[in-house]
C-alpha atoms as a PDB file:
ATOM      1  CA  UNK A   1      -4.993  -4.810  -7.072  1.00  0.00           C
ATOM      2  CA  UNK A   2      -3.586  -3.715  -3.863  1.00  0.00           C
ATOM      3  CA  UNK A   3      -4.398  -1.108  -1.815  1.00  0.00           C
ATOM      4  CA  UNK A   4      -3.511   1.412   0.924  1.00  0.00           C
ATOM      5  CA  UNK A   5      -5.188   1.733   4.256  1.00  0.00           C
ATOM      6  CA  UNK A   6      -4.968   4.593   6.856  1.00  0.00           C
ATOM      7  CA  UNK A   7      -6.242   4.295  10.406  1.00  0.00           C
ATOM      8  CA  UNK A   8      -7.218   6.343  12.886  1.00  0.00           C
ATOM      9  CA  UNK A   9      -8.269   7.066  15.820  1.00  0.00           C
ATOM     10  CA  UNK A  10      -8.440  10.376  18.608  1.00  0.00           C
ATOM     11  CA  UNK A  11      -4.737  10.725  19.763  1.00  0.00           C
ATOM     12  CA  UNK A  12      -3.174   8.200  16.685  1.00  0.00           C
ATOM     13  CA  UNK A  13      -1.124   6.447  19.521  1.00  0.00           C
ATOM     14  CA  UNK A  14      -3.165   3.324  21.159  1.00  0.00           C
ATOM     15  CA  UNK A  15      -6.192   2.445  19.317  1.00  0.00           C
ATOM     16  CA  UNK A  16      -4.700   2.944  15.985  1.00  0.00           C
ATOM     17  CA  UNK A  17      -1.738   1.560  16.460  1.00  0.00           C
ATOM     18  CA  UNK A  18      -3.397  -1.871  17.823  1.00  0.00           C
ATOM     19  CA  UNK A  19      -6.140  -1.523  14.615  1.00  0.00           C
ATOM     20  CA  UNK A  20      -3.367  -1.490  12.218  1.00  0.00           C
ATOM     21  CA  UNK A  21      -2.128  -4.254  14.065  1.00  0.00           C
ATOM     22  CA  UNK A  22      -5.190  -6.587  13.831  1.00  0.00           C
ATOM     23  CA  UNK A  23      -6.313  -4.766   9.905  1.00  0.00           C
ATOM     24  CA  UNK A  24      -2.098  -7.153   9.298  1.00  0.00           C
ATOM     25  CA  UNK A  25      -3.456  -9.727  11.344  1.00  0.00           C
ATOM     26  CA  UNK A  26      -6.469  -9.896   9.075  1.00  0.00           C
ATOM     27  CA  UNK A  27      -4.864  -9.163   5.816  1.00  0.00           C
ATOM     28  CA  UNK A  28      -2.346 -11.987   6.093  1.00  0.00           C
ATOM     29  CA  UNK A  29      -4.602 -14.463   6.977  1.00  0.00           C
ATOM     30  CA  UNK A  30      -6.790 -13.163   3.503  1.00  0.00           C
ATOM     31  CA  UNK A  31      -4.241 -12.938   1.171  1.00  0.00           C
ATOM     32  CA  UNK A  32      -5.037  -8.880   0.964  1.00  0.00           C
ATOM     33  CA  UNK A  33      -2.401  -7.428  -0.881  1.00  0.00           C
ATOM     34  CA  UNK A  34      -1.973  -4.057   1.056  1.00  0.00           C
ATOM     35  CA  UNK A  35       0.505  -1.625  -0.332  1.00  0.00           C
ATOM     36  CA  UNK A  36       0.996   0.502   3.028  1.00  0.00           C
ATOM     37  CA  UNK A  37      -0.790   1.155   5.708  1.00  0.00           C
ATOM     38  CA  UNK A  38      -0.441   3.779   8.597  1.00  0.00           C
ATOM     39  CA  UNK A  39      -1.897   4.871  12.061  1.00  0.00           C
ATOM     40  CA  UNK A  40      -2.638   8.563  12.849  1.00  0.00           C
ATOM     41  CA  UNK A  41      -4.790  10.461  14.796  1.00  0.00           C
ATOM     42  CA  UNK A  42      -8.317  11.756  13.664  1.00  0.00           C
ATOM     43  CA  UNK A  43      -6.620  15.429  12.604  1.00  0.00           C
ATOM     44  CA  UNK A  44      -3.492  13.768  10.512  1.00  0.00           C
ATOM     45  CA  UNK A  45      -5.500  11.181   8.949  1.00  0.00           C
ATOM     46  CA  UNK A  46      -8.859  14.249   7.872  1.00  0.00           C
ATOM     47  CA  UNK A  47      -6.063  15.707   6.248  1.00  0.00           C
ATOM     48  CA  UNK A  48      -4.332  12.742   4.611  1.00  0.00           C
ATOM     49  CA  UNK A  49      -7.426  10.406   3.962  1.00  0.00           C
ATOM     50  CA  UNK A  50      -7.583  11.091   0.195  1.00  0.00           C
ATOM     51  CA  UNK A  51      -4.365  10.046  -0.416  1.00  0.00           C
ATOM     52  CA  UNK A  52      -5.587   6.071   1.011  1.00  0.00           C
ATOM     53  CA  UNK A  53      -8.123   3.760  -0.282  1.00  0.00           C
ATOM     54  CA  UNK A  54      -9.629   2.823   2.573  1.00  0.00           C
ATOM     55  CA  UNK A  55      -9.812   4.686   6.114  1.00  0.00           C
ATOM     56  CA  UNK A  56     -10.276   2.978   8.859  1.00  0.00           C
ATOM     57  CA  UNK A  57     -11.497   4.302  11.878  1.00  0.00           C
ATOM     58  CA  UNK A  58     -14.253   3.945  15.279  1.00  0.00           C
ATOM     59  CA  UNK A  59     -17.802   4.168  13.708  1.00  0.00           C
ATOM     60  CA  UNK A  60     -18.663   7.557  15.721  1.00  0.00           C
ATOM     61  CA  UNK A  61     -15.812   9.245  13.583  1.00  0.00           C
ATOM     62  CA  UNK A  62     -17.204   8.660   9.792  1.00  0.00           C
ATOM     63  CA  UNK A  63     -18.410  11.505   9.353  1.00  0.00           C
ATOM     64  CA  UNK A  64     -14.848  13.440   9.828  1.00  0.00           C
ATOM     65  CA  UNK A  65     -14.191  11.635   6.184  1.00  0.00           C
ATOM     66  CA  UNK A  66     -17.011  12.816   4.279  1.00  0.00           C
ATOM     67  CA  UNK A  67     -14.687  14.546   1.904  1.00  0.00           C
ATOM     68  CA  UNK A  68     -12.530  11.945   1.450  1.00  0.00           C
ATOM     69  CA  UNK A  69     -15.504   9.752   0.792  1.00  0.00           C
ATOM     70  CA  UNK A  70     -16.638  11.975  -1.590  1.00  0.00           C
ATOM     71  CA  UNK A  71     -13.618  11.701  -3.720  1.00  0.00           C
ATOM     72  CA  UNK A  72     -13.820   8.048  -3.496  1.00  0.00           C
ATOM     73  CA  UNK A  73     -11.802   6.721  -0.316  1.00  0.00           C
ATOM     74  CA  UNK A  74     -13.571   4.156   1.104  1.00  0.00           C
ATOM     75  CA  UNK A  75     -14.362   4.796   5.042  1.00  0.00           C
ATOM     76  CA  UNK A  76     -15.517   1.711   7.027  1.00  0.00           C
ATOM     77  CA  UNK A  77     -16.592   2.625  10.884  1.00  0.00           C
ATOM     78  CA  UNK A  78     -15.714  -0.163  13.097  1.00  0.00           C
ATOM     79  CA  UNK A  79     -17.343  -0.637  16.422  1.00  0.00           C
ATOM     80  CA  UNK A  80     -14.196  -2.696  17.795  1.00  0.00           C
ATOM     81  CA  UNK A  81     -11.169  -1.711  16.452  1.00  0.00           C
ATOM     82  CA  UNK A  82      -9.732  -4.993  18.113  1.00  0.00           C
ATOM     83  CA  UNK A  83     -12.467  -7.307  16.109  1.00  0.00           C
ATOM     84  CA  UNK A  84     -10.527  -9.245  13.850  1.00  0.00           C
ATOM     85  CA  UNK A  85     -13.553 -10.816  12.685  1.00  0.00           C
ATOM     86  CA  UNK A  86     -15.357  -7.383  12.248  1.00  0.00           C
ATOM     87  CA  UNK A  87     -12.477  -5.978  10.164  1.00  0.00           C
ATOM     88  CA  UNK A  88     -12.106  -9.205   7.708  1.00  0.00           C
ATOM     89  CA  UNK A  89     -15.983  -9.115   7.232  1.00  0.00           C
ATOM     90  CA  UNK A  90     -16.150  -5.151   6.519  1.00  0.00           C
ATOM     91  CA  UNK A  91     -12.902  -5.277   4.409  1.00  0.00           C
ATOM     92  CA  UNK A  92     -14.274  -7.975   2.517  1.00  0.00           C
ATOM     93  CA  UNK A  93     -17.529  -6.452   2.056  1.00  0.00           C
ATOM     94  CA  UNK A  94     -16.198  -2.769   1.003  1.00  0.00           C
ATOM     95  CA  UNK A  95     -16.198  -3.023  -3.215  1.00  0.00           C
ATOM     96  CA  UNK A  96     -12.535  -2.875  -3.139  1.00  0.00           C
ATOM     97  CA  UNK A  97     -10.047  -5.220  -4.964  1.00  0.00           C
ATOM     98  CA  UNK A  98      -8.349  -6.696  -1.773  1.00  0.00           C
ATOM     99  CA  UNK A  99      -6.186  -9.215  -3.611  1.00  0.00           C
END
């Protein structure tokens, strides 16, 4: 089953944009089938998270998706958004149909 994934970070310009870029990295070296994906800032994605499976974002800002979470988007804090490594294990790892 595939699945949609949102990042985020505080102004949705640099450190989402390059966590999107490694979460593609990552997903085509696992076979993830993602449907769409998309890089925001911390406001945007609040508002948007429920329409996504999965949020990514820096662990400090998990608890800005606690309504989302609560409807059933996954949110997985990452401590480096650059970690390929840290986003294959925590993907793999979240109870979501990646492939």
């Amino acid at each position: 089953m595939a699945v949609s994934v949102i990042v985020c970070c505080a102004n949705g310009s640099g450190t989402s944009l390059m966590a999107a870029m490694t979460l593609e990295k990552a997903a085509k070296a696992e076979g993830w089938k993602l449907t769409k994906t998309h890089h925001c800032s911390l406001s945007e994605g609040k508002n948007a998270a429920m329409q996504y499976d999965i949020v990514l974002c820096p662990q400090n800002f998990t608890n800005m998706f606690a309504a989302a979470a609560a409807k059933g988007t996954t949110v997985i804090g990452l401590r480096n958004v650059m970690s390929q490594k840290e986003i294959t294990e925590k993907m793999n790892a979240c109870g979501r149909d990646l492939k």
